[in-house]
Protein backbone atom coordinates (compact mmCIF):
# COMPACT_ATOMS: atom_id res chain seq x y z
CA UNK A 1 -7.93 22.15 -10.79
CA UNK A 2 -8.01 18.73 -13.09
CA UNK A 3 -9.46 16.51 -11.55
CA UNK A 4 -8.82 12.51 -12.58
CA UNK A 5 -10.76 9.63 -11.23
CA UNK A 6 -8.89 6.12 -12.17
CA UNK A 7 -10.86 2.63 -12.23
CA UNK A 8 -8.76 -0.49 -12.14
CA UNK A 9 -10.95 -3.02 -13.85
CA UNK A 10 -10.73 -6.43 -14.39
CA UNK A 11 -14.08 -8.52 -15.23
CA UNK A 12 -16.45 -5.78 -14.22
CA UNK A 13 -18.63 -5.49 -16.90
CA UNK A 14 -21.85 -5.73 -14.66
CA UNK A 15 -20.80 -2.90 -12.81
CA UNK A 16 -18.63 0.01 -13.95
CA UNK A 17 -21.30 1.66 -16.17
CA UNK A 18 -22.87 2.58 -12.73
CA UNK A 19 -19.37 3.33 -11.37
CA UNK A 20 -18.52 5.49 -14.50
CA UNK A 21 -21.98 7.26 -13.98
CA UNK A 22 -22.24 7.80 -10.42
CA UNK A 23 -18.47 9.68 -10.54
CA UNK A 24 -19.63 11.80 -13.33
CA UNK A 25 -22.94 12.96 -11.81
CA UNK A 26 -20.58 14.09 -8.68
CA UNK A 27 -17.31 15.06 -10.23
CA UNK A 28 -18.83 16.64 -13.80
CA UNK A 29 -15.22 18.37 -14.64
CA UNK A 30 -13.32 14.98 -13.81
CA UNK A 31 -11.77 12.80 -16.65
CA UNK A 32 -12.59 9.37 -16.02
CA UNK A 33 -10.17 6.09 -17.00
CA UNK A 34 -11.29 2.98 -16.82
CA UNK A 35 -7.88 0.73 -17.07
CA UNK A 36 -8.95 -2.55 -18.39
CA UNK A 37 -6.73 -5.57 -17.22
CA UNK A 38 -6.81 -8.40 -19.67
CA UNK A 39 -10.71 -8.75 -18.69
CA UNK A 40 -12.44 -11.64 -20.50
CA UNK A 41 -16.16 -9.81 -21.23
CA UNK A 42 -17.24 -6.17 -22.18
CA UNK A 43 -15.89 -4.58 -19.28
CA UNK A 44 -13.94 -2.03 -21.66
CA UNK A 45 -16.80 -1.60 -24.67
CA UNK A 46 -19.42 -0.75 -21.14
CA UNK A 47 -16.88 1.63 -19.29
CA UNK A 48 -16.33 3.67 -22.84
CA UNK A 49 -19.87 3.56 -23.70
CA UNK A 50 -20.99 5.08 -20.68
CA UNK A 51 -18.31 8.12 -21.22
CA UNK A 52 -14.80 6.82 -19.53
CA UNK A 53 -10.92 6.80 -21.13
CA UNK A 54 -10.58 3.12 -21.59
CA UNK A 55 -6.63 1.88 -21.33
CA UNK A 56 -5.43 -0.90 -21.33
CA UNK A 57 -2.81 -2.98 -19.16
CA UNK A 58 -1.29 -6.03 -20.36
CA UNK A 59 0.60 -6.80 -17.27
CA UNK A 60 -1.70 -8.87 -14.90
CA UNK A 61 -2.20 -7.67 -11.04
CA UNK A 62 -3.51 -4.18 -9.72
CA UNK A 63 -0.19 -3.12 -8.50
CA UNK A 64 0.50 -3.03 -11.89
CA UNK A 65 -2.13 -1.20 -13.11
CA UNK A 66 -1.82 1.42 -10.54
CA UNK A 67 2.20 1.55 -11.75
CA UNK A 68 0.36 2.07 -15.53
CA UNK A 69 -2.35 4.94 -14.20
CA UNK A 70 -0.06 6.44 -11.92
CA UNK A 71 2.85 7.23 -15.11
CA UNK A 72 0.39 7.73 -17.91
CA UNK A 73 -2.27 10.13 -16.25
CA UNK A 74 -1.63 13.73 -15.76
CA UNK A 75 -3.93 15.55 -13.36
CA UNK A 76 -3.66 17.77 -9.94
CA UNK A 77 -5.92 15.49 -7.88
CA UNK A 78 -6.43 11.87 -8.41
CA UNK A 79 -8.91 10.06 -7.31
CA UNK A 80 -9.04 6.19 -7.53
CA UNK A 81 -11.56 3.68 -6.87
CA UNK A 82 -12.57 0.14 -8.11
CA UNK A 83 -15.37 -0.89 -10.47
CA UNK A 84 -16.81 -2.83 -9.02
CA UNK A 85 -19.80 0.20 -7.67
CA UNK A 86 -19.07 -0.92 -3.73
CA UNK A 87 -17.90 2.48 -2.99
CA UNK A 88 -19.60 5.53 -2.50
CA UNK A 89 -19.15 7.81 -5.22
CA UNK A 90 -20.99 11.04 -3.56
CA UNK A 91 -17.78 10.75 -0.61
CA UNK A 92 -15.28 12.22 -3.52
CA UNK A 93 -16.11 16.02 -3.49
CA UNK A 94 -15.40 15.77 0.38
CA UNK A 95 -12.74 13.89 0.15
CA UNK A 96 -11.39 16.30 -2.43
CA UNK A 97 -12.31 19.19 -0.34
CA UNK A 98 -10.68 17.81 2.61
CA UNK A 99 -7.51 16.89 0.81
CA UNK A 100 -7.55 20.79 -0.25
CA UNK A 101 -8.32 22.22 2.77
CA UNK A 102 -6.04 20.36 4.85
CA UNK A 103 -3.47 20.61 2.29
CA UNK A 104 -2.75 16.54 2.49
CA UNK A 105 -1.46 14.23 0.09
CA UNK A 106 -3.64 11.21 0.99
CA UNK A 107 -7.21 10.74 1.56
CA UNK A 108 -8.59 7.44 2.66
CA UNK A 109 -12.05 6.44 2.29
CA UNK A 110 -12.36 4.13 5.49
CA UNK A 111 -15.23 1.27 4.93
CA UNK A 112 -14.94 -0.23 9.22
CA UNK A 113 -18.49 1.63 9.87
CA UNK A 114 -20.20 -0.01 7.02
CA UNK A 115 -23.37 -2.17 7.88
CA UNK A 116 -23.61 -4.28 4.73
CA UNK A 117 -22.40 -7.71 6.02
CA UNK A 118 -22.08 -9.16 2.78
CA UNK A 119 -19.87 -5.91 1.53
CA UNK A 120 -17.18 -6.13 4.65
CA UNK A 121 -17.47 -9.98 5.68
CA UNK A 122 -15.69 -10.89 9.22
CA UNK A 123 -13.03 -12.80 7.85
CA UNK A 124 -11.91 -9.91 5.54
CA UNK A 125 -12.55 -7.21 8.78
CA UNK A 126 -10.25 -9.28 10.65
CA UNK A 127 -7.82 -9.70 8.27
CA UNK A 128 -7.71 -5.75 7.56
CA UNK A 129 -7.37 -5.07 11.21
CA UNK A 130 -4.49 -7.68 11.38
CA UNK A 131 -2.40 -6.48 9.23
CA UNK A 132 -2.76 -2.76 9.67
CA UNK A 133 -2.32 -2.97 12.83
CA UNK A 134 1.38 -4.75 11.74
CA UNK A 135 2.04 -1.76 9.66
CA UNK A 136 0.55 0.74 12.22
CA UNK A 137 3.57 -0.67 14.86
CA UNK A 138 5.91 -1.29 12.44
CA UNK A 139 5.73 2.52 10.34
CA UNK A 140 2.86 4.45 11.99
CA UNK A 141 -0.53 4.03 13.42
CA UNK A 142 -2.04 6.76 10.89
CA UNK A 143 -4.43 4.45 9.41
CA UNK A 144 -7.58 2.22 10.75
CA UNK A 145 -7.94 0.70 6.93
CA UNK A 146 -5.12 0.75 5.37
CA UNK A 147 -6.38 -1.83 2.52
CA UNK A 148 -9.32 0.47 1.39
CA UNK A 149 -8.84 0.80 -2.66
CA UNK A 150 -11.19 4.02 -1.91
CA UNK A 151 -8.01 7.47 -1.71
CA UNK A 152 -8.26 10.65 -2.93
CA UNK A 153 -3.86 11.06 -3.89
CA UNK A 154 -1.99 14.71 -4.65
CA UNK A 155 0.06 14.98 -7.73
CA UNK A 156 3.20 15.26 -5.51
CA UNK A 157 1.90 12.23 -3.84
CA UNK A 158 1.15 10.16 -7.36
CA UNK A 159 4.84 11.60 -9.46
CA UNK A 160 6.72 10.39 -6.18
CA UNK A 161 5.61 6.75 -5.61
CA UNK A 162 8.15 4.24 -6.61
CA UNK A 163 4.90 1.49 -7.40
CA UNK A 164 6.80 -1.81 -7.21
CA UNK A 165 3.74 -4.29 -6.02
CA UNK A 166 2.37 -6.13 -8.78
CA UNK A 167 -0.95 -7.32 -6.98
CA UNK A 168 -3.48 -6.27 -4.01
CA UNK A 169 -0.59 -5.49 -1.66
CA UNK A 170 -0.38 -1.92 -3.60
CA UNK A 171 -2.64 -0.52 -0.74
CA UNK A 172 0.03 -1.32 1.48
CA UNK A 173 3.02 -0.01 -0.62
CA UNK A 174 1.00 3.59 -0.60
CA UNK A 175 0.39 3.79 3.24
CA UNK A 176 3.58 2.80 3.68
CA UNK A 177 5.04 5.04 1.24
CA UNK A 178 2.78 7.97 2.74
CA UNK A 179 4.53 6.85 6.43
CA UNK A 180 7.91 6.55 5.34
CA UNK A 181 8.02 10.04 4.22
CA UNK A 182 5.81 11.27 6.57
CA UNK A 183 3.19 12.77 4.50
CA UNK A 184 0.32 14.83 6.02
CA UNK A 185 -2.75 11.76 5.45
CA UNK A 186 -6.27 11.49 6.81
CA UNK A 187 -8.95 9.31 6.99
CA UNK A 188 -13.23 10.02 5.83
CA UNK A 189 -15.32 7.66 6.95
CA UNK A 190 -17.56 6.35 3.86
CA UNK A 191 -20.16 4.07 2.95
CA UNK A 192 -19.18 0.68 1.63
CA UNK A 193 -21.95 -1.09 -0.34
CA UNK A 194 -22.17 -5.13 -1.29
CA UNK A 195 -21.50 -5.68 -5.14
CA UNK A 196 -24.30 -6.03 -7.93
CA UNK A 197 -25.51 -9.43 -8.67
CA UNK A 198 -23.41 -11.24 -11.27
CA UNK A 199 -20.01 -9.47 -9.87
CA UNK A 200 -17.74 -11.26 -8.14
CA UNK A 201 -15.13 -10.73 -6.08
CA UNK A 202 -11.00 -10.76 -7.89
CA UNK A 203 -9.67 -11.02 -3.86
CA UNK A 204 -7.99 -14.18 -2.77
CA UNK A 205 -8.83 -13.74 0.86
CA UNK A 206 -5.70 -16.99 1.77
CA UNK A 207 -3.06 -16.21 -0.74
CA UNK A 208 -3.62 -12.21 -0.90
CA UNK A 209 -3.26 -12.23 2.55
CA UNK A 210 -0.35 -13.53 2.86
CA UNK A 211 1.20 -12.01 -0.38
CA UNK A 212 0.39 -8.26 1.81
CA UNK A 213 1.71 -9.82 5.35
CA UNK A 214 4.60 -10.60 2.49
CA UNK A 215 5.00 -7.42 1.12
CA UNK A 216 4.99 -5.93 4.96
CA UNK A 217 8.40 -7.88 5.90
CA UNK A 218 9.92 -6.78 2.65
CA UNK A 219 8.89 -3.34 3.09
CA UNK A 220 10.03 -3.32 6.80
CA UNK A 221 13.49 -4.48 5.93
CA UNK A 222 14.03 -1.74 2.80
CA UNK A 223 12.35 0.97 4.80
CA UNK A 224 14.01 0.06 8.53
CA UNK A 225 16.87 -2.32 7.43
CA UNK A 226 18.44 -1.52 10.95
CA UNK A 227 16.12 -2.14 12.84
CA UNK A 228 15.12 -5.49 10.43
CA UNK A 229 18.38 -6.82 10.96
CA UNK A 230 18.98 -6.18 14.51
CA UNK A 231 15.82 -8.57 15.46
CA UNK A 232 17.62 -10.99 13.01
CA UNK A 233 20.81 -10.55 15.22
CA UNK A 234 18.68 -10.96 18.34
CA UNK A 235 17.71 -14.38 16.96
CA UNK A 236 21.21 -15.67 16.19
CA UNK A 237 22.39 -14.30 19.03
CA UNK A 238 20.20 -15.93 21.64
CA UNK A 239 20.39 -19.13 19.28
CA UNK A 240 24.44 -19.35 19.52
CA UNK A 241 23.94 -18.63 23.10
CA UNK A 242 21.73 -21.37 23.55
CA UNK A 243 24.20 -23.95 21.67
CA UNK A 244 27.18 -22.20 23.41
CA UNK A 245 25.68 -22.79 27.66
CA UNK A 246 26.17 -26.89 27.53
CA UNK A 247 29.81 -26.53 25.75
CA UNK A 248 30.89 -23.43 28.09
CA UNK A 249 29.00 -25.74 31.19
CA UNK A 250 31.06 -28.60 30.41
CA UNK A 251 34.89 -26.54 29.70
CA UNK A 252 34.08 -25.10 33.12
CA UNK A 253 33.85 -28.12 34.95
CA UNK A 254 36.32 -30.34 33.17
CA UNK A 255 38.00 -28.06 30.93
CA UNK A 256 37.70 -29.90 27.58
CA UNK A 257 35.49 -29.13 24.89
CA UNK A 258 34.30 -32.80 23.76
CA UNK A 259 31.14 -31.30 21.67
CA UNK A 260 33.67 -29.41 19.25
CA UNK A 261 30.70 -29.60 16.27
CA UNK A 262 28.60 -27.50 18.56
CA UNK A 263 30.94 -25.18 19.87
CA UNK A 264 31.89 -24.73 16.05
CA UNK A 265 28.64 -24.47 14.93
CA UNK A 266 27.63 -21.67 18.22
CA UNK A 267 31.06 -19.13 16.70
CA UNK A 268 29.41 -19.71 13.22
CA UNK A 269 25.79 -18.44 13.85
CA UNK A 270 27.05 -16.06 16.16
CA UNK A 271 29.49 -14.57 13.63
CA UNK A 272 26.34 -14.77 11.48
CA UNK A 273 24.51 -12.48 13.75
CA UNK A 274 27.56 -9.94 13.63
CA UNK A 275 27.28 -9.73 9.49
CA UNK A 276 23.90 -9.35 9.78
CA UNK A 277 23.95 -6.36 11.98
CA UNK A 278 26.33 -5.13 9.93
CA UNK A 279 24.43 -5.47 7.05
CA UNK A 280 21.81 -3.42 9.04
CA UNK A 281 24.20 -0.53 9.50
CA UNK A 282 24.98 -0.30 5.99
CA UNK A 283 21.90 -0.61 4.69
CA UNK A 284 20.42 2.04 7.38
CA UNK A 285 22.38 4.70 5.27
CA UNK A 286 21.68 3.46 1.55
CA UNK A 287 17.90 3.62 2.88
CA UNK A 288 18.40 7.24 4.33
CA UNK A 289 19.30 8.10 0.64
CA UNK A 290 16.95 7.07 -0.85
CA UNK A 291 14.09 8.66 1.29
CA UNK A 292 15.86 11.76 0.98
CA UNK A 293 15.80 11.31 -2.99
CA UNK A 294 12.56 10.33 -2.63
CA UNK A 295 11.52 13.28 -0.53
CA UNK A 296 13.32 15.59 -2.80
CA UNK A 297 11.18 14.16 -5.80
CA UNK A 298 7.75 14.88 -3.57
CA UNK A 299 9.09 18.41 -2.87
CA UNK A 300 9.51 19.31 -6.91
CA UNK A 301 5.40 19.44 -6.88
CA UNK A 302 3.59 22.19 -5.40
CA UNK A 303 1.08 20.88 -2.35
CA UNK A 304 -2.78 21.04 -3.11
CA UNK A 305 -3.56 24.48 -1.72
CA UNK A 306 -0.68 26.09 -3.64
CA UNK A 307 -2.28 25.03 -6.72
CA UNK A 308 -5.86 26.48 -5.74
CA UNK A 309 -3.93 29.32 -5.12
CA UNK A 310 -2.37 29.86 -8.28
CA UNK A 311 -5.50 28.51 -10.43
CA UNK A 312 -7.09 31.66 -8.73
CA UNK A 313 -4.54 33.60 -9.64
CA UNK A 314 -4.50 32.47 -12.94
C-alpha cells in the first residue's frame, strides 16, 4: 500500500532534517512532503536535502496547509505529523498497523502520558482537556486529545474532508468531521518529546485557544443547527418571560398595561425565539443533506483492509 507521511512546516529549519530522517528509517517505502509555509530560513533547502517532497503553500495558517496536502497528495494511508521532531516517529508502523487491522479511518497519536514537562506544559494540558471535553459532550466522547497534530488518516477519510479551518483549529475540524459521520477512530498512546534547542513554538496558547473554542460553536451550529438554535430559543424565551412577569403582574391587578415599551419589547424577543427555532428546523434538514453527501463521498473509497486485500490479490 502507498504510504504518505505529510509535514506542515513553518520555521523549522532546526528540526525537520531529524523529522524527515527518523520517518524514513521507520517507514522506508513512504513518500515524504515537507509543505513549507512562507517560512523565513532554510526550512525547505534542509527538509529536501535530507530526502523529502518540498511544496509549498502560500496561504498562511495550518488549516490551510492541511486543505493544500490533503488535495494535492495521492496515497492509501496518510500519515501526518509536525516538524518540529516532538513526536515519536517509531509509533507510525503501529499506528498504521492498527489503522489496518481495525479497519479505521483515524488514528490518533495521544501525547496525555508524556513525562517531558517542557513538551506538554500545564497550561496547554488544561487547555486540551477543556476543550475536548466541549467537543466530547457536544459530538462524542471518542477522543482524550483531540488537538494532537500526531493521526495516521485513510484515503476515504482524507478525499472526504471538507478542510475549511485556516489555522490550529484543523485538529478540531477532523475529530469533528470523524464524529459527525461516525467513523470507526482510535486512539495509541505515544511518546511526546520537548523540541530541539533553537525551535520554537508557532502556538498562540490565548488567541489559538479561543480561535478552536471558536471554531467549536461554529461547528456545533452547522453540524447540530437544531439543537444550536433551540438553546438560543431557550434564552429568548426565558428572557421575554422575564420582561413579560412585571407587565402580566401589573394587567392582573389593575388591568392596564402602563410599561407598553416592555411589554413590546417581551412579544419582540419572544417572536425572536420562534424564528430562531425555526431556523433550527430548517437548517436540521439542509445539515442532514449534507452529511449524507458527505457520507456518500466517504463510501466511493474502499476501507483500509479492502485495499490490503486487493494489493494481495494484485
Amino acid at each position: 500500500m502507498k504510504t504518505a507521511v505529510l509535514i506542515p512546516c513553518y520555521n523549522e529549519e532546526k528540526a525537520i532534517a531529524s523529522v524527515v530522517k527518523a520517518f524514513r528509517a521507520v517507514l522506508p517505502d513512504a513518500d515524504i512532503y515537507v509543505y513549507d509555509n512562507n517560512s523565513k530560513d532554510r526550512t525547505s533547502e534542509v527538509a529536501r536535502e535530507a530526502g523529502a517532497i518540498v511544496r509549498q503553500e502560500p496561504l498562511q495558517g495550518k488549516g490551510n496547509v492541511v486543505r493544500r496536502m490533503f488535495a494535492d497528495v495521492e496515497a492509501d494511508i496518510y500519515v501526518m505529523t509536525d516538524g518540529d521532531e516532538t513526536y515519536h516517529a517509531p509509533s507510525a508502523p503501529l499506528m498504521i498497523a492498527k489503522l489496518i487491522d481495525e479497519n479505521l479511518d483515524m488514528v490518533v497519536g495521544s501525547r496525555l502520558k508524556t513525562d517531558v514537562s517542557e513538551a506538554f506544559r500545564a497550561g496547554h494540558h488544561f487547555g486540551n482537556r477543556l476543550l475536548t471535553g466541549a467537543v466530547s459532550r457536544i459530538f462524542g466522547d471518542r477522543f482524550r486529545d483531540m488537538l494532537s497534530g500526531y493521526r495516521v488518516f485513510s484515503r476515504r477519510f482524507v478525499k472526504s474532508f471538507p478542510a475549511v479551518s485556516a489555522g490550529f483549529e484543523t485538529e478540531t475540524e477532523l475529530a469533528v468531521h470523524a464524529l459527525s459521520l461516525r467513523m470507526p477512530v482510535a486512539e495509541v498512546e505515544t511518546p511526546y518529546g520537548a523540541r530541539p534547542e533553537g525551535s520554537t513554538s508557532k502556538l498562540r496558547t490565548y488567541r489559538d485557544g479561543f480561535r478552536i473554542l471558536w471554531m467549536i460553536g461554529l461547528l456545533f451550529k452547522e453540524e447540530k443547527p437544531l439543537a444550536f438554535f433551540s438553546l438560543t430559543f431557550l434564552f429568548l424565551a426565558i428572557v421575554s418571560s422575564l420582561l413579560a412577569v412585571p407587565v402580566l403582574v401589573t394587567f392582573l391587578e389593575t388591568g392596564l398595561v402602563p410599561r407598553m415599551p416592555t411589554a413590546l419589547l417581551s412579544t419582540g424577543v419572544m417572536l425572536l425565539g420562534f424564528l430562531s427555532l425555526v431556523c433550527g428546523f430548517i437548517l436540521d434538514n439542509v445539515t442532514r443533506g449534507r452529511r449524507e453527501f458527505k457520507r456518500l463521498v466517504y463510501l466511493t473509497f474502499p476501507a483500509p483492509a479492502e485495499l490490503v486485500r486487493r494489493n494481495a490479490k494484485g
